[in-house]
Protein backbone atom coordinates (compact mmCIF):
# COMPACT_ATOMS: atom_id res chain seq x y z
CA UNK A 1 0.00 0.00 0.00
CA UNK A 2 2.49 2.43 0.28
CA UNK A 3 3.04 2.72 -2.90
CA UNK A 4 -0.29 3.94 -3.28
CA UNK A 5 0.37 6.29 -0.24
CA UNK A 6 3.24 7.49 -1.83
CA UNK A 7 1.28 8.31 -4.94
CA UNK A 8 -1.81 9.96 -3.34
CA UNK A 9 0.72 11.82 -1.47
CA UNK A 10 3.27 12.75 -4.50
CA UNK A 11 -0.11 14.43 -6.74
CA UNK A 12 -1.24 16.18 -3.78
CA UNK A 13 2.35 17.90 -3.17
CA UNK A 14 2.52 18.76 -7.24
CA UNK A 15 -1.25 19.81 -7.55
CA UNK A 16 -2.73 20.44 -4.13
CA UNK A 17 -4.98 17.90 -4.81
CA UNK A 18 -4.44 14.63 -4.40
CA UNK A 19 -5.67 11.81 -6.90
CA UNK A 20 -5.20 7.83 -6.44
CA UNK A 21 -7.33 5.61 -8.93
CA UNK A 22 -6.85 2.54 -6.62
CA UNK A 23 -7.00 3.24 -3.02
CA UNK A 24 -9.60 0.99 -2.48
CA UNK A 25 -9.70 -2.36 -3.50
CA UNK A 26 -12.46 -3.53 -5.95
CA UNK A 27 -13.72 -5.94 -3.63
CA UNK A 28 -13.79 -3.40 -0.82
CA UNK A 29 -15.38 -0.74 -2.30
CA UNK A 30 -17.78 -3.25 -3.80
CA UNK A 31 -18.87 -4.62 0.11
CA UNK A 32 -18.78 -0.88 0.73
CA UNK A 33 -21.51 0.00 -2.05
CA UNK A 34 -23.55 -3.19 -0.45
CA UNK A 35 -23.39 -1.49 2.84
CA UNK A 36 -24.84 1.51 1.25
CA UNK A 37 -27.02 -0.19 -0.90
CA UNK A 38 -28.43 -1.86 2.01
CA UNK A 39 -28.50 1.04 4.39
CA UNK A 40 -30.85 3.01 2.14
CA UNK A 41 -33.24 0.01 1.34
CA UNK A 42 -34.12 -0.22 5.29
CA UNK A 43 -34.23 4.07 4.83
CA UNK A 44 -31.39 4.51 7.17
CA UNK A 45 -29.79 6.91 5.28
CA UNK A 46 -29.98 10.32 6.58
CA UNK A 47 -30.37 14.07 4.39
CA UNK A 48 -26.85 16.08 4.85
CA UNK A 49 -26.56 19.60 6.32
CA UNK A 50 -24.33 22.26 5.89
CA UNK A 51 -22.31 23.78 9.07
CA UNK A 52 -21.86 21.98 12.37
CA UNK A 53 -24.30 20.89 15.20
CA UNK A 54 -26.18 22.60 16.43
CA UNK A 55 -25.95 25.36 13.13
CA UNK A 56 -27.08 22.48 10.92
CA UNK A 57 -29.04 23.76 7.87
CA UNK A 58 -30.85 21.60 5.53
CA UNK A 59 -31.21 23.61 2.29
CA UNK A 60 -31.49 20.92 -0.45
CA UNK A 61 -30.91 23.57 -2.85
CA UNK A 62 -27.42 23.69 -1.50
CA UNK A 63 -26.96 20.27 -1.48
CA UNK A 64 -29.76 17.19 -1.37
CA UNK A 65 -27.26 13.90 -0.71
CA UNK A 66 -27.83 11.54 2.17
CA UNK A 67 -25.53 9.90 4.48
CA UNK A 68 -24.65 7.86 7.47
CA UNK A 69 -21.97 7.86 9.49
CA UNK A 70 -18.75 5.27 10.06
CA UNK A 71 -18.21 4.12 13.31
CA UNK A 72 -16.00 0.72 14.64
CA UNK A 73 -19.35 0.04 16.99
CA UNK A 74 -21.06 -1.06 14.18
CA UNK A 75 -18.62 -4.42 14.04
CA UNK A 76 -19.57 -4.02 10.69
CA UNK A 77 -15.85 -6.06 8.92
CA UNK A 78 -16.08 -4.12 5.61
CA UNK A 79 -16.24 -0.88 7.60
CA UNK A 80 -13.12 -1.68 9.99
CA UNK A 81 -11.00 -2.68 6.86
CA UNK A 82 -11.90 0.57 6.11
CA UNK A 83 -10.77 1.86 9.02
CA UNK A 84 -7.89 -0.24 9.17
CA UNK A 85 -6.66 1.12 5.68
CA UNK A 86 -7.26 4.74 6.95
CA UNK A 87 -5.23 4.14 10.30
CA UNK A 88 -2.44 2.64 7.85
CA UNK A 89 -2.53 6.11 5.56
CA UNK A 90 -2.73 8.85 8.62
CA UNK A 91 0.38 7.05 10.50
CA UNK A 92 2.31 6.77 6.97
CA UNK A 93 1.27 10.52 6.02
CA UNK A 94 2.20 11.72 9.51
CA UNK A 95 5.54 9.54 9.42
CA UNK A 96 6.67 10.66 5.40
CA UNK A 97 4.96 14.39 5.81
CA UNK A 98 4.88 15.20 9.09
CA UNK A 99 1.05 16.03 8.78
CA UNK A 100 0.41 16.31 12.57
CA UNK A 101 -2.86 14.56 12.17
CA UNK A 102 -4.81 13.05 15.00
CA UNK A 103 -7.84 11.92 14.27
CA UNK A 104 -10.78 10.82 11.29
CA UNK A 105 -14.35 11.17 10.74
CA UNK A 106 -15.84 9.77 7.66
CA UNK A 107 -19.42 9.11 6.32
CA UNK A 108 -21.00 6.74 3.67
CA UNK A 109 -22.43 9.46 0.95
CA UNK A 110 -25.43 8.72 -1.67
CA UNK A 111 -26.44 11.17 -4.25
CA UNK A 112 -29.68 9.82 -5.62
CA UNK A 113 -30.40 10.39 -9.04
CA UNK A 114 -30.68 14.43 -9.82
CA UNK A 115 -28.81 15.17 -6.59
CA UNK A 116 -25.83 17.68 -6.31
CA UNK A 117 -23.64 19.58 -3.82
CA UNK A 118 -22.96 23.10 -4.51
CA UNK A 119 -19.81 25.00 -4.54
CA UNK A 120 -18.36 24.88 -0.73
CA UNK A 121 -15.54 24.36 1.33
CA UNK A 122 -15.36 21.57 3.81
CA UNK A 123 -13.85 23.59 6.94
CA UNK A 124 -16.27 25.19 9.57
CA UNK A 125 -15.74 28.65 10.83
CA UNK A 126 -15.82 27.91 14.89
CA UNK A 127 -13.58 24.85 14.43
CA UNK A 128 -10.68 24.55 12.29
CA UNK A 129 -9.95 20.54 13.25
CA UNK A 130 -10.55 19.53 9.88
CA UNK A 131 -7.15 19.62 7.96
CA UNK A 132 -7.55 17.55 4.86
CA UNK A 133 -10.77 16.13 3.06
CA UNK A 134 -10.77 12.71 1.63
CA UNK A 135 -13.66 11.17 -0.82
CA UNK A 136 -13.54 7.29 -1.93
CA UNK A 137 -15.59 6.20 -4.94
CA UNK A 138 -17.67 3.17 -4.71
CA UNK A 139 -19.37 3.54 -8.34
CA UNK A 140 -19.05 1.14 -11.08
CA UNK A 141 -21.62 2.91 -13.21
CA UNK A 142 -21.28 6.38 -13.91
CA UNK A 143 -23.72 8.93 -15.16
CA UNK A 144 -22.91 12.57 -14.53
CA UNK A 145 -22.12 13.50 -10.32
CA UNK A 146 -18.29 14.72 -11.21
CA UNK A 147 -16.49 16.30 -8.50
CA UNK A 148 -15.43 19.83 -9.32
CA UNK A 149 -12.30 21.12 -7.80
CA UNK A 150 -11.64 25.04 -8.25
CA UNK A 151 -8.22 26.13 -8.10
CA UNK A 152 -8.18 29.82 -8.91
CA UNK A 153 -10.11 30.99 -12.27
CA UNK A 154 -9.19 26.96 -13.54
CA UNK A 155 -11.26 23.68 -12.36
CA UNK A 156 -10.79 20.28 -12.83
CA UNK A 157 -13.74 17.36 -13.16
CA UNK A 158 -12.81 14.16 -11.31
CA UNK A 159 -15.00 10.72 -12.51
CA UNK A 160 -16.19 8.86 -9.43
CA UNK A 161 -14.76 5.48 -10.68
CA UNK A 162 -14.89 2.82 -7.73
CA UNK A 163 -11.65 2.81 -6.03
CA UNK A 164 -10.09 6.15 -6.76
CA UNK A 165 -9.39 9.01 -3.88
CA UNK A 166 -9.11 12.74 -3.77
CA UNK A 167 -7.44 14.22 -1.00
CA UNK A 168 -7.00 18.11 -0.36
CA UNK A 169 -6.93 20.63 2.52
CA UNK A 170 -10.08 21.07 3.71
CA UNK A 171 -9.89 25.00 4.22
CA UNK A 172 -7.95 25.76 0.66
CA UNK A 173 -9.84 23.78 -1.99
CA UNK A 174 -13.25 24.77 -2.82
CA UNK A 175 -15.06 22.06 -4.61
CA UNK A 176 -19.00 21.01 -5.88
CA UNK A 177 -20.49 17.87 -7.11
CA UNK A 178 -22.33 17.97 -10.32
CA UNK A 179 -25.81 16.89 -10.51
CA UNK A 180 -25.78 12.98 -10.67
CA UNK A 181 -27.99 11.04 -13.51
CA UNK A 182 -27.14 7.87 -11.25
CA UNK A 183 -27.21 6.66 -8.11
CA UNK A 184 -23.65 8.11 -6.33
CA UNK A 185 -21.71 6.55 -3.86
CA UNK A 186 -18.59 7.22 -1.72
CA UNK A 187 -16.90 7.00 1.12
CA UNK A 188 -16.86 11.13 2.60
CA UNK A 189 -14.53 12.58 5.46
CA UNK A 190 -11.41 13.90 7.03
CA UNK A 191 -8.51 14.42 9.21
CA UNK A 192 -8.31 16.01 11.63
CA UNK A 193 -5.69 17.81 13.51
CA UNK A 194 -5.08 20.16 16.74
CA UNK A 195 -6.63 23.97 15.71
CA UNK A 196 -3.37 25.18 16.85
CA UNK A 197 -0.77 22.38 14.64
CA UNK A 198 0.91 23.57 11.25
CA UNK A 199 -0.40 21.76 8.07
CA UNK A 200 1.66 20.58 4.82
């Protein structure tokens, strides 16, 4: 895997965003998209806010995707692999980069079809723990739900192939996803460091 690392890390250092087409394996991301799958059938699957608790606001013209959150209490073996492959990354990224990060959230993401997230960035106001944003794909099929990244007056469409990562600073990189023509799925969160510690 750290070859993988390494090249997650390497684009990220030469673009400021970092792009991996096989971070997760296919059979991973494939039990991952079951989870998902699953999750909504039994209507699980909660509608996403924007801000933090308790300045939630649900404005589904802002964004209209639903999700549910990651947690090792769920004993769910899919999930800790996850979690396992994420420990593996923040203690190779802190070794290599020095990244001073100490923690994770993450979040299972669906876009149903004609969803969409609009232009944002990821970091709240009254807490600046989030350092860097990741996304995981879980999609096979694709039909529209690119993720924009804006970089100045230039952006750049990323595919949500199954598998492939992004992975940016969460308070930099201002980003939207594009309305989706099918069902969307990822893997959503970040790392998280002191307010006070340095970042790359």
């Amino acid at each position: 895997m750290n070859l993988i690392f390494d090249e997650l890390i390497d684009s990220y250092l030469a673009t400021n965003v970092g792009i991996v087409s096989n971070f997760l394996s296919k059979a991973l991301s494939g039990h991952l998209a079951d989870n998902i799958t699953n999750l909504y059938t039994n209507n699980l699957l909660l509608s996403a806010g924007t801000g933090n608790n308790p300045l939630v606001n649900h404005d589904k013209l802002i964004r209209s995707d639903k999700i549910y959150w990651l947690d090792r209490i769920h004993n769910n073996s899919y999930e800790n692999a996850f979690f396992d492959l994420m420990d593996s990354f923040v203690m190779y990224l802190n070794s290599t980069c020095y990244a001073g990060v100490t923690g994770y959230e993450f979040h299972y993401t669906l876009y149903e079809k004609g969803s969409f997230y609009k232009r944002h960035l990821d970091n709240f106001k009254q807490n600046g723990t989030r350092a860097f944003s990741m996304i995981m794909y879980l999609n096979t099929e694709i039909d529209g739900g690119a993720l924009r990244i804006y970089q100045g007056d230039k952006y750049q469409d990323v595919t949500p192939n199954a598998g492939k990562s992004i992975f940016f600073k969460s308070n930099e990189i201002e980003h939207e996803v594009l309305i989706t023509r099918l069902p969307r799925m990822s893997i959503t969160g970040w790392l998280k460091v002191k307010a006070q510690d340095q970042l790359l």
